[in-house]
N, C-alpha and C. Protein backbone atom coordinates (compact mmCIF):
# COMPACT_ATOMS: atom_id res chain seq x y z
N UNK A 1 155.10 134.37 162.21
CA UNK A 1 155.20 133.92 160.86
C UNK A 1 153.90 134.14 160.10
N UNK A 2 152.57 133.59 160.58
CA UNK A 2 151.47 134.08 159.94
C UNK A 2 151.40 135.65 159.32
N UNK A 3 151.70 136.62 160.73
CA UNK A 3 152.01 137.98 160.60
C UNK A 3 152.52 138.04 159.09
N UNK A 4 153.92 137.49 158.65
CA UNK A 4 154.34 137.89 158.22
C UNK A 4 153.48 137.50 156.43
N UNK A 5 153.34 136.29 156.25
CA UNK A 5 152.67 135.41 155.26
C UNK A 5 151.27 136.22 155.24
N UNK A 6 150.48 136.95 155.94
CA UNK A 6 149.82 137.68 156.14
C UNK A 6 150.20 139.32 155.09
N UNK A 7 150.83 139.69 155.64
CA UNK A 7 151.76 140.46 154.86
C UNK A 7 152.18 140.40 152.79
N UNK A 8 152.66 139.53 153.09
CA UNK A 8 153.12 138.95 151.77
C UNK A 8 152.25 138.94 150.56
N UNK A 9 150.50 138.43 151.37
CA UNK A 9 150.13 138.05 150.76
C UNK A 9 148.90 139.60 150.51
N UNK A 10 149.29 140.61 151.07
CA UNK A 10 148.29 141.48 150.80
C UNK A 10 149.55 142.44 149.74
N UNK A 11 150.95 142.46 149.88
CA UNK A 11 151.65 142.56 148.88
C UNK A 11 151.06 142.19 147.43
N UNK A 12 151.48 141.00 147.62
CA UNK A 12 150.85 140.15 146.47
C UNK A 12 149.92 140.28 146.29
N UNK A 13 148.64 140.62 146.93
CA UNK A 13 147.43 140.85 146.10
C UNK A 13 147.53 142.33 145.47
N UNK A 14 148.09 143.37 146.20
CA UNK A 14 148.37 145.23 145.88
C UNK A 14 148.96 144.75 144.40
N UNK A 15 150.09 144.25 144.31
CA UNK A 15 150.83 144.02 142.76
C UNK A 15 150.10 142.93 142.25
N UNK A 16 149.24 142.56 142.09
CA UNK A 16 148.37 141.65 141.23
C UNK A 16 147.06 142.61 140.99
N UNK A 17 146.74 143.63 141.90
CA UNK A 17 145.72 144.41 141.56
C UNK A 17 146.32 146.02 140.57
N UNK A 18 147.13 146.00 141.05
CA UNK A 18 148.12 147.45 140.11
C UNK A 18 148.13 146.36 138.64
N UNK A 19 148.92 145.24 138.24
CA UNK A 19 148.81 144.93 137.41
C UNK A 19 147.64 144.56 136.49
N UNK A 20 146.68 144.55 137.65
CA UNK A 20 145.17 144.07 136.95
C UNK A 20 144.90 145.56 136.53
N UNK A 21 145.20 146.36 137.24
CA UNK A 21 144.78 148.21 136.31
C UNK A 21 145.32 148.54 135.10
N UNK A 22 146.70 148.54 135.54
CA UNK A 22 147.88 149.01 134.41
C UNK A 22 146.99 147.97 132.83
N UNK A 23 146.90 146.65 133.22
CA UNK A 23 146.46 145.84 131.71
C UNK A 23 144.99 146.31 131.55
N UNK A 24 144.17 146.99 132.40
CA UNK A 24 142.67 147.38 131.95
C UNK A 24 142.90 149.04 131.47
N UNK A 25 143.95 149.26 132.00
CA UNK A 25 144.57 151.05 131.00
C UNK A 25 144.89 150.63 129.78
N UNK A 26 145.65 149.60 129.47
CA UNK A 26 146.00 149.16 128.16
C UNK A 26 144.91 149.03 127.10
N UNK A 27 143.87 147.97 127.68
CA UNK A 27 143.07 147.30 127.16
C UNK A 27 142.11 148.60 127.21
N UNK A 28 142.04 149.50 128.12
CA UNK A 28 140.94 150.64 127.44
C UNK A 28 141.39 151.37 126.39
N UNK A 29 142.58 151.56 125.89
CA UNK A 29 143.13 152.77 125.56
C UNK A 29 143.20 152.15 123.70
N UNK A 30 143.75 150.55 124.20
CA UNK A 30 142.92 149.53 122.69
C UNK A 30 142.13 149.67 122.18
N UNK A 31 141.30 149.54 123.06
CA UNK A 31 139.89 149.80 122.97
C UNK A 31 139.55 150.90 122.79
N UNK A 32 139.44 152.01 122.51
CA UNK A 32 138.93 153.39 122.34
C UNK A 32 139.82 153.43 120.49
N UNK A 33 140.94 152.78 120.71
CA UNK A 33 141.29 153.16 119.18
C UNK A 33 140.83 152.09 118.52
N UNK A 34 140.54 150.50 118.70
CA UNK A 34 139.50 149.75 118.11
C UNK A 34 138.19 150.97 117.40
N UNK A 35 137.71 150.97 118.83
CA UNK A 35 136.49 151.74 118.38
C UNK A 35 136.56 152.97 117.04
N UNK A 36 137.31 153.58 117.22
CA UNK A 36 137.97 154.66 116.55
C UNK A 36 137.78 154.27 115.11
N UNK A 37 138.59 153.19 114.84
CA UNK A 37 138.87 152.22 113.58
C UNK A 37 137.69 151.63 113.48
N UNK A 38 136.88 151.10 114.19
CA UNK A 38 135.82 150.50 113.91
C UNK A 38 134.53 151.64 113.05
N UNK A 39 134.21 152.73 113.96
CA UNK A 39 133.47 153.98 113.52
C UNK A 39 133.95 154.92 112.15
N UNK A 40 135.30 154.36 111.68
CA UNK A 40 135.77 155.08 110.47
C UNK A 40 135.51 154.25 109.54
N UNK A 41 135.60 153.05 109.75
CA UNK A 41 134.94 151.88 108.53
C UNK A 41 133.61 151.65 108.38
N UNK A 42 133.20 152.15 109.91
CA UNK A 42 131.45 151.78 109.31
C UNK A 42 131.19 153.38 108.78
N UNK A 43 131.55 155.06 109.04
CA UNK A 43 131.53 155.71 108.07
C UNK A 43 131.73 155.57 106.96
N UNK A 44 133.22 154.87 106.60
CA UNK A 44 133.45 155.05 105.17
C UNK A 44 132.22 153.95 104.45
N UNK A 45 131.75 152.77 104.96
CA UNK A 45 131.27 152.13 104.30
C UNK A 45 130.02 152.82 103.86
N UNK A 46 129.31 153.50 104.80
CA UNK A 46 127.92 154.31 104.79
C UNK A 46 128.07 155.11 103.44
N UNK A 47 129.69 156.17 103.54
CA UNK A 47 129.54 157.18 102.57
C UNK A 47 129.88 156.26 101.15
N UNK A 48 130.43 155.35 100.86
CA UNK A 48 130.66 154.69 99.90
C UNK A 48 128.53 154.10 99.23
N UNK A 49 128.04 153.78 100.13
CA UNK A 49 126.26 153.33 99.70
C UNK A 49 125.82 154.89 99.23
N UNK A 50 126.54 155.93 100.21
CA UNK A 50 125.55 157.43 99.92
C UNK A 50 126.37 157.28 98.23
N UNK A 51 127.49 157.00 97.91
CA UNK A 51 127.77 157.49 96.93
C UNK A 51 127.34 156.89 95.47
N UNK A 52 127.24 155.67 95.87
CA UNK A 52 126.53 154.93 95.33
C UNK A 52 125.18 154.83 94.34
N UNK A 53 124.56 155.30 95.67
CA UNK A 53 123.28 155.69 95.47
C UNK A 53 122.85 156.97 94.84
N UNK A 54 123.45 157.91 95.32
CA UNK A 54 123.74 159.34 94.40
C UNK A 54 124.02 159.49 93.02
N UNK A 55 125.55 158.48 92.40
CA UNK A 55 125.41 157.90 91.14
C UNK A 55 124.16 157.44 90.54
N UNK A 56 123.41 156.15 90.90
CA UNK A 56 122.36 155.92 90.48
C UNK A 56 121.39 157.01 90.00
N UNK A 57 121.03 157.95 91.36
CA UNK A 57 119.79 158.83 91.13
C UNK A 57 120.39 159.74 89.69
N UNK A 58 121.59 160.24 89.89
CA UNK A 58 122.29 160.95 88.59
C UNK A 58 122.33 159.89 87.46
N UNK A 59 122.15 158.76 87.16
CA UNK A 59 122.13 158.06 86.09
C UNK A 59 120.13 157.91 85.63
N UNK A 60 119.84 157.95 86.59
CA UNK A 60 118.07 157.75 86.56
C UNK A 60 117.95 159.26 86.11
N UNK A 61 118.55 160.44 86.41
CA UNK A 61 118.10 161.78 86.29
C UNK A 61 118.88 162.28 84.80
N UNK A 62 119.74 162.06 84.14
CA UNK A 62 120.30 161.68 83.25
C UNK A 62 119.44 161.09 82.24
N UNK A 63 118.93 160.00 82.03
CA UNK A 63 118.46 159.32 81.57
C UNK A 63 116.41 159.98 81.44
N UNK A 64 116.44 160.66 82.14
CA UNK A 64 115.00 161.14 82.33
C UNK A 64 115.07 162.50 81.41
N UNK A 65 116.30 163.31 81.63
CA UNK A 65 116.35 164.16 81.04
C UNK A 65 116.97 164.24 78.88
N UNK A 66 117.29 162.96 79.20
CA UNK A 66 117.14 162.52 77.72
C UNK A 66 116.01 162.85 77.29
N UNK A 67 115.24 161.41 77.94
CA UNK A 67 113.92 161.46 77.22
C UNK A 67 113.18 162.63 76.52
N UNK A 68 113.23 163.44 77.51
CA UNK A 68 112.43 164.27 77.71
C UNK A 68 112.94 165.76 76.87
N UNK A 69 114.52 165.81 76.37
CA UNK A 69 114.77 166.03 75.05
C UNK A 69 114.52 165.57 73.91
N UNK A 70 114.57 164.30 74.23
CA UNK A 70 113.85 163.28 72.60
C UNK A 70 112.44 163.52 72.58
N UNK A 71 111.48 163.67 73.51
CA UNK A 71 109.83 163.85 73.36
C UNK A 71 110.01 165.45 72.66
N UNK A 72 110.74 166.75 73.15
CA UNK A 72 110.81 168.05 72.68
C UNK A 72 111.53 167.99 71.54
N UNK A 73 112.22 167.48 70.89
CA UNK A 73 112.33 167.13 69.64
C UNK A 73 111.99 166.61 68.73
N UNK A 74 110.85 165.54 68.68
CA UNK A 74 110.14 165.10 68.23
C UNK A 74 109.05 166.33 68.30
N UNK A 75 108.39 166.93 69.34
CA UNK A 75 107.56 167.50 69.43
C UNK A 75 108.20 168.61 68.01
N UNK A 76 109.19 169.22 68.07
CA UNK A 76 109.04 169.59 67.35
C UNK A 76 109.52 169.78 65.34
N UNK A 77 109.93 168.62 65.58
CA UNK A 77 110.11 167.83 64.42
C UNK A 77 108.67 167.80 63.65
N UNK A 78 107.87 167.35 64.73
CA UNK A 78 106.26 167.46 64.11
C UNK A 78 105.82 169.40 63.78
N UNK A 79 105.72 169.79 64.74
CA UNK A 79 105.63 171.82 63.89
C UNK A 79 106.08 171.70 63.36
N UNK A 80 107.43 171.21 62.73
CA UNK A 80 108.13 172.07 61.61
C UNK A 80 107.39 171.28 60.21
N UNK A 81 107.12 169.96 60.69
CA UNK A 81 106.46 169.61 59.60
C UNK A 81 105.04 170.31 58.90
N UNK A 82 104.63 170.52 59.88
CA UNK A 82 103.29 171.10 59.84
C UNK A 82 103.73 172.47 59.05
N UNK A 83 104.60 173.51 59.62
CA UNK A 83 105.20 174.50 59.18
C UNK A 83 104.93 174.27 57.42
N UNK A 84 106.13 173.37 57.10
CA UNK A 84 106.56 172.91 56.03
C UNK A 84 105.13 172.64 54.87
N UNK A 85 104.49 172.21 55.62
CA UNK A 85 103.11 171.36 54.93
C UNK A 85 102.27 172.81 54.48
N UNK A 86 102.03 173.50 55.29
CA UNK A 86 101.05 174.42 55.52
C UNK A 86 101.94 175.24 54.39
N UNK A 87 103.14 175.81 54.47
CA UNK A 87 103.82 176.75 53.42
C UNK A 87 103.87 176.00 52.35
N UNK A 88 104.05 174.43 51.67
CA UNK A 88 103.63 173.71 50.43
C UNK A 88 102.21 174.09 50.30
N UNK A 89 101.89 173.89 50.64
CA UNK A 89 99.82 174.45 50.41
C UNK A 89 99.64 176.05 50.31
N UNK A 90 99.84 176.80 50.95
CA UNK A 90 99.69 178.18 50.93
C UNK A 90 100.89 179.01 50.07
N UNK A 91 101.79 178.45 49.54
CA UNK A 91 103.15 179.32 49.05
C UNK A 91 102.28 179.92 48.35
N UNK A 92 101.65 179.47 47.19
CA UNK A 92 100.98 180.30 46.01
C UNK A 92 100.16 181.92 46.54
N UNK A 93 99.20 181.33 47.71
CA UNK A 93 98.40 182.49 47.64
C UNK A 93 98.97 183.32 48.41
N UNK A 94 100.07 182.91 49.60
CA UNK A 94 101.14 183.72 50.10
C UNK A 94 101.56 184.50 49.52
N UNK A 95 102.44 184.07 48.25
CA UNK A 95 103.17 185.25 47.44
C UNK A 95 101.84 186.16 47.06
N UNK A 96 101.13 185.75 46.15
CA UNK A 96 100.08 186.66 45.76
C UNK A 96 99.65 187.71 46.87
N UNK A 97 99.39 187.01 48.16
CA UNK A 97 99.04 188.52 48.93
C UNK A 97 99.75 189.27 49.27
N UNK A 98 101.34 189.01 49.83
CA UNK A 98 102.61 189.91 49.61
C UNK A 98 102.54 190.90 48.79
N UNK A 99 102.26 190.30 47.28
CA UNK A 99 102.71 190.91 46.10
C UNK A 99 102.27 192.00 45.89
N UNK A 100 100.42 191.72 46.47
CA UNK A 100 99.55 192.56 45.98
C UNK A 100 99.56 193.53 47.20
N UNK A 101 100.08 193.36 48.55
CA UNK A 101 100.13 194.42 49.57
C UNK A 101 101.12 194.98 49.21
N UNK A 102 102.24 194.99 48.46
CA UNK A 102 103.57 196.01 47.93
C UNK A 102 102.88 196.57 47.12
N UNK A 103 102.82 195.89 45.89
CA UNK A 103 101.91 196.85 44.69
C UNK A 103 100.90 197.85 45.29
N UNK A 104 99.95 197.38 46.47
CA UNK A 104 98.78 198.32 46.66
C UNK A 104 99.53 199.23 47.64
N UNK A 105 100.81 199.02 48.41
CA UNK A 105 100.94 200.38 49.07
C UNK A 105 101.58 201.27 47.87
N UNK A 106 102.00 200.76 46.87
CA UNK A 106 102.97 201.66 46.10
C UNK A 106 102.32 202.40 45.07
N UNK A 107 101.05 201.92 44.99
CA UNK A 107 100.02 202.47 43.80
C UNK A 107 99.29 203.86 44.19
């Protein structure tokens, strides 16, 4: 009888150890697609900050490149004034030397 209870019980341990595999196949195979799902959310979250952040630098680079049309427009808002100023002051003797370099090539 021991023999046999002997027996039984290494049965019973073989199908308590197959079942202890079969649920650690399960639980790996969970587990690898956990992981799976886990590594696609912490990507997406990463590329969502890259994108983020990329916006920003394009709003900072944007914003820089304004400026820096408004300083070259101004810049030259000021020449043209100067332009303007300098031809109010000189129109007179301007024309006169024109006038007198046509007349003197034609004479």
């Amino acid at each position: 009888m021991e023999y046999l209870n002997l027996v039984n019980q290494i049965v019973a341990a073989e199908q308590s150890a197959r079942e202890i595999a079969r649920e650690a196949r399960e639980q790996e195979s969970s587990l690898e697609a956990e992981l799976e799902r886990e590594a696609a959310g912490i990507r997406e979250r990463y590329m969502e900050r890259a994108r983020r952040r990329v916006a920003g630098v394009e709003e900072t680079e944007a914003k820089a490149a304004q400026e820096e049309l408004a300083r070259w427009d101004r810049r030259l808002e000021r020449a043209m004034a100067q332009v303007e100023s300098a031809y109010a002051r000189n129109r007179d003797a301007w024309v006169e030397t024109l006038f007198r370099q046509i007349v003197g090539e034609q004479a």
